[in-house]
C-alpha atoms as a PDB file:
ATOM      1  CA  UNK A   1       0.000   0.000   0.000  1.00  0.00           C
ATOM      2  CA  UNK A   2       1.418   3.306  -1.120  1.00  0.00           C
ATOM      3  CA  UNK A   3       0.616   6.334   0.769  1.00  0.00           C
ATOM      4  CA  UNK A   4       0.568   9.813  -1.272  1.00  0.00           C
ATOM      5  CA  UNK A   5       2.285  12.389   0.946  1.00  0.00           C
ATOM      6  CA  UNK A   6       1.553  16.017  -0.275  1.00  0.00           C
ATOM      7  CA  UNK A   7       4.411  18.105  -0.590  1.00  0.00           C
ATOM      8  CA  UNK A   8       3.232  21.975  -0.131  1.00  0.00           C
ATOM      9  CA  UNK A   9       6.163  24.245  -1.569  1.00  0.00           C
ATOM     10  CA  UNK A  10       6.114  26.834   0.455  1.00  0.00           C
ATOM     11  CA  UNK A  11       8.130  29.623   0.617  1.00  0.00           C
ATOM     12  CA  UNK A  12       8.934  31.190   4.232  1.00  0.00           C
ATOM     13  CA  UNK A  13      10.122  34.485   3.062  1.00  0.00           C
ATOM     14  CA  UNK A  14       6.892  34.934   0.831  1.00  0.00           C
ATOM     15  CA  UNK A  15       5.064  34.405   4.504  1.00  0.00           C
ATOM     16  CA  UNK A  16       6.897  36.854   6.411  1.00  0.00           C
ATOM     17  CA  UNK A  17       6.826  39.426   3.979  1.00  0.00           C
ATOM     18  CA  UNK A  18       2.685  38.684   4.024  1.00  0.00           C
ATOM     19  CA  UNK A  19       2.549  38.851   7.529  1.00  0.00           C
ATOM     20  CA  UNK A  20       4.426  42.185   8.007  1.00  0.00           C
ATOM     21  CA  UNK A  21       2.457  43.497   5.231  1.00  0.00           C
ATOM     22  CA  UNK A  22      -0.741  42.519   7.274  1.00  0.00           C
ATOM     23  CA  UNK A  23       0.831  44.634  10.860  1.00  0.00           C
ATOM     24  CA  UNK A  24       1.886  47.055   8.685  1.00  0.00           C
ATOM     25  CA  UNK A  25      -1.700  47.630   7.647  1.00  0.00           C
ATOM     26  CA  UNK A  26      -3.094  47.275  10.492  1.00  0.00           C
ATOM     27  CA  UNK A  27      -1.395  49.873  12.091  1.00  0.00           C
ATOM     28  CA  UNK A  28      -1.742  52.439   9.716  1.00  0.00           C
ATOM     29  CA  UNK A  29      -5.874  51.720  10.033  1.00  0.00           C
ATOM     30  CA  UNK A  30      -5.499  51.974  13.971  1.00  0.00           C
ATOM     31  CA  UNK A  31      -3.732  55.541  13.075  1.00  0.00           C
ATOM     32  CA  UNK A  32      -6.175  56.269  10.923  1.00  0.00           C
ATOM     33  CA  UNK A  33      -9.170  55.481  13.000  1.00  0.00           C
ATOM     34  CA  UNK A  34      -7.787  57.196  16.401  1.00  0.00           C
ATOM     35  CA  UNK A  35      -7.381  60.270  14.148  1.00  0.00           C
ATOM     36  CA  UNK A  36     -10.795  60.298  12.597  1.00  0.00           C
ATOM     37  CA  UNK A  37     -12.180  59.729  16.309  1.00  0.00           C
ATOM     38  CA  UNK A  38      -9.977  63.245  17.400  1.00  0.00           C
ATOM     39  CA  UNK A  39     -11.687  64.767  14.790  1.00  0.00           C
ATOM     40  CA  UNK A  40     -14.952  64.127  15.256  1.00  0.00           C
ATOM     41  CA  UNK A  41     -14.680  64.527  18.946  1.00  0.00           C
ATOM     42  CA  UNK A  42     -13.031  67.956  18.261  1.00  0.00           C
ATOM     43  CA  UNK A  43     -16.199  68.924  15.930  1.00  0.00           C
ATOM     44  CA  UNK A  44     -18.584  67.729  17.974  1.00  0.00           C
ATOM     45  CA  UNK A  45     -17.298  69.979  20.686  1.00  0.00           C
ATOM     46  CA  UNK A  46     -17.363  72.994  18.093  1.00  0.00           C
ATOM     47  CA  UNK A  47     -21.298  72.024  17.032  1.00  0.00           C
ATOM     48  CA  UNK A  48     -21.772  72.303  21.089  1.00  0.00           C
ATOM     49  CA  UNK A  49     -20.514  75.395  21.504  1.00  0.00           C
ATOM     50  CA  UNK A  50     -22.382  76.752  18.715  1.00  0.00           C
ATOM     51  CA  UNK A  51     -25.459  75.470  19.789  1.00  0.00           C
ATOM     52  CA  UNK A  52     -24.797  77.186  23.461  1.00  0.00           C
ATOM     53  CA  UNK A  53     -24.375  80.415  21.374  1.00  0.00           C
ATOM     54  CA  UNK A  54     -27.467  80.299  18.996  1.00  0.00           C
ATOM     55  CA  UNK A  55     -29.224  79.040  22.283  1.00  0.00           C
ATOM     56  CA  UNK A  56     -28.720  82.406  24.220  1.00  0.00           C
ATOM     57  CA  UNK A  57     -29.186  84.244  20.721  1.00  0.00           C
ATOM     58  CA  UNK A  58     -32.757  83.058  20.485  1.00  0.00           C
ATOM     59  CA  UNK A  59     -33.570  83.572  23.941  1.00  0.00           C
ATOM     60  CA  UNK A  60     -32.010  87.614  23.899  1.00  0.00           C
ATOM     61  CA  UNK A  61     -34.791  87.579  20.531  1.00  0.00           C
ATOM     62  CA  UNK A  62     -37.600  85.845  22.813  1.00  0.00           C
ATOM     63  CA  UNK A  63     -37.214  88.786  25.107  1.00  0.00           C
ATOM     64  CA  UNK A  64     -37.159  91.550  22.294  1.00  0.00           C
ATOM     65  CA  UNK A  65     -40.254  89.612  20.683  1.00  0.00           C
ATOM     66  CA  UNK A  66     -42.244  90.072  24.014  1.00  0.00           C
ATOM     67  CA  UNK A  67     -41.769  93.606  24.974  1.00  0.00           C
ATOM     68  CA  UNK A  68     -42.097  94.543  21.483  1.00  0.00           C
ATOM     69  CA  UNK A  69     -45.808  92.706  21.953  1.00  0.00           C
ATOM     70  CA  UNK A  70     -46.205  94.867  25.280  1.00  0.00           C
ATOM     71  CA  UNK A  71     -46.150  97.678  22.515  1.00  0.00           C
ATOM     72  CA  UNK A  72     -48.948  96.494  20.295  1.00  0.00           C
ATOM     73  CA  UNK A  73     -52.214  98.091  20.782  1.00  0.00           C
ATOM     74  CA  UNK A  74     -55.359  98.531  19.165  1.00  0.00           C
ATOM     75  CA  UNK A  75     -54.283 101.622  17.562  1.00  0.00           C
ATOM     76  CA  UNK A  76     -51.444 100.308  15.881  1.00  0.00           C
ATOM     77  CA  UNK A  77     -53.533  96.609  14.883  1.00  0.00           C
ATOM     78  CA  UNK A  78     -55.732  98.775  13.719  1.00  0.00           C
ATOM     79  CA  UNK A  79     -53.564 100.631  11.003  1.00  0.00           C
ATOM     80  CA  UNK A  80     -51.750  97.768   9.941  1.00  0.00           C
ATOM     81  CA  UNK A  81     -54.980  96.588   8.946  1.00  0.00           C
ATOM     82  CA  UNK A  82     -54.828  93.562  11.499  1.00  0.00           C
ATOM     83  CA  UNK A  83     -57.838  93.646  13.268  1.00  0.00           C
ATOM     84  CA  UNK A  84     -61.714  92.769  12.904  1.00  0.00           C
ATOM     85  CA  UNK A  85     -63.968  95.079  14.240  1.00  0.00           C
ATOM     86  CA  UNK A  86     -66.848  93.124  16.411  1.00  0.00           C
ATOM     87  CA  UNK A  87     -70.026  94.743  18.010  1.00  0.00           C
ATOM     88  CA  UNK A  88     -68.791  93.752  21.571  1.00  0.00           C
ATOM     89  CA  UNK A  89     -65.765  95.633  22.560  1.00  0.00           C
ATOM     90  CA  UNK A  90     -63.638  92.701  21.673  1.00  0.00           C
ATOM     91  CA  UNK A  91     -60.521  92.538  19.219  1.00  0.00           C
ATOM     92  CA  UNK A  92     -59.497  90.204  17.443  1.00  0.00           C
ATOM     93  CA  UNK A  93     -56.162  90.611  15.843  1.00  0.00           C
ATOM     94  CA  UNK A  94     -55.823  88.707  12.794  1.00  0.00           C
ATOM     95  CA  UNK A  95     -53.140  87.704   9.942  1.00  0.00           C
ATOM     96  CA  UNK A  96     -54.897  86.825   6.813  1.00  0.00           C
ATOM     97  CA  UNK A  97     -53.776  86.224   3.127  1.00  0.00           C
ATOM     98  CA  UNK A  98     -54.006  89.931   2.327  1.00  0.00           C
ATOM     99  CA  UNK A  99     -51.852  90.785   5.350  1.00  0.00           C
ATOM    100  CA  UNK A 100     -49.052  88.361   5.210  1.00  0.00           C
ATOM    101  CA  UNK A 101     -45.416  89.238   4.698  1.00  0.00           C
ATOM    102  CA  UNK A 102     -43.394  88.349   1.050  1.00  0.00           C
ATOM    103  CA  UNK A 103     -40.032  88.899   0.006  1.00  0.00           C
ATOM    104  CA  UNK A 104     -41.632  90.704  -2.916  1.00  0.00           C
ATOM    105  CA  UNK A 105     -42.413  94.014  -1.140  1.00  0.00           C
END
């Protein structure tokens, strides 16, 4: 009984070179990926700040808005042509199609 022994020809210096190829690699994706995470951690923090910013913008422009509302009075609904006229004393103050606000004015 003969018994077929298989012969692999393989070549040791073709396996190193694969192998440091494969550290090699890997190391310049852990670089990679540690960088990209600095970045985004650094933008993040930048998107933060901005939203702490706009955040205290809007709320300085919530204050104007209401003691610019303080202002309004029937008077001045009146002439911009904002208010209905009703047989008991009350007002309604209204913003219709023919009132609105366009760019085109």
């Amino acid at each position: 009984m003969k018994t077929a022994i298989l012969k692999l020809n393989i070549n040791q210096a073709q396996i190193i070179k694969t192998l440091c190829f494969a550290i090699v690699l890997t190391i310049l994706s852990y670089i990679y990926m540690v960088n990209a995470v600095a970045f985004n951690v650094a933008s993040r923090q930048d998107a933060v700040n901005l939203s702490s910013v706009l955040s205290s913008h809007i709320s300085d422009l919530e204050l104007v808005a209401r003691e610019k509302s303080a202002e309004v009075n029937r008077e001045m609904a009146y002439e911009m042509g904002l208010t209905v006229d009703a047989e008991d004393e009350k007002i309604f103050v209204l913003r219709n199609q023919n009132t609105r606000l366009t760019f085109n004015e």
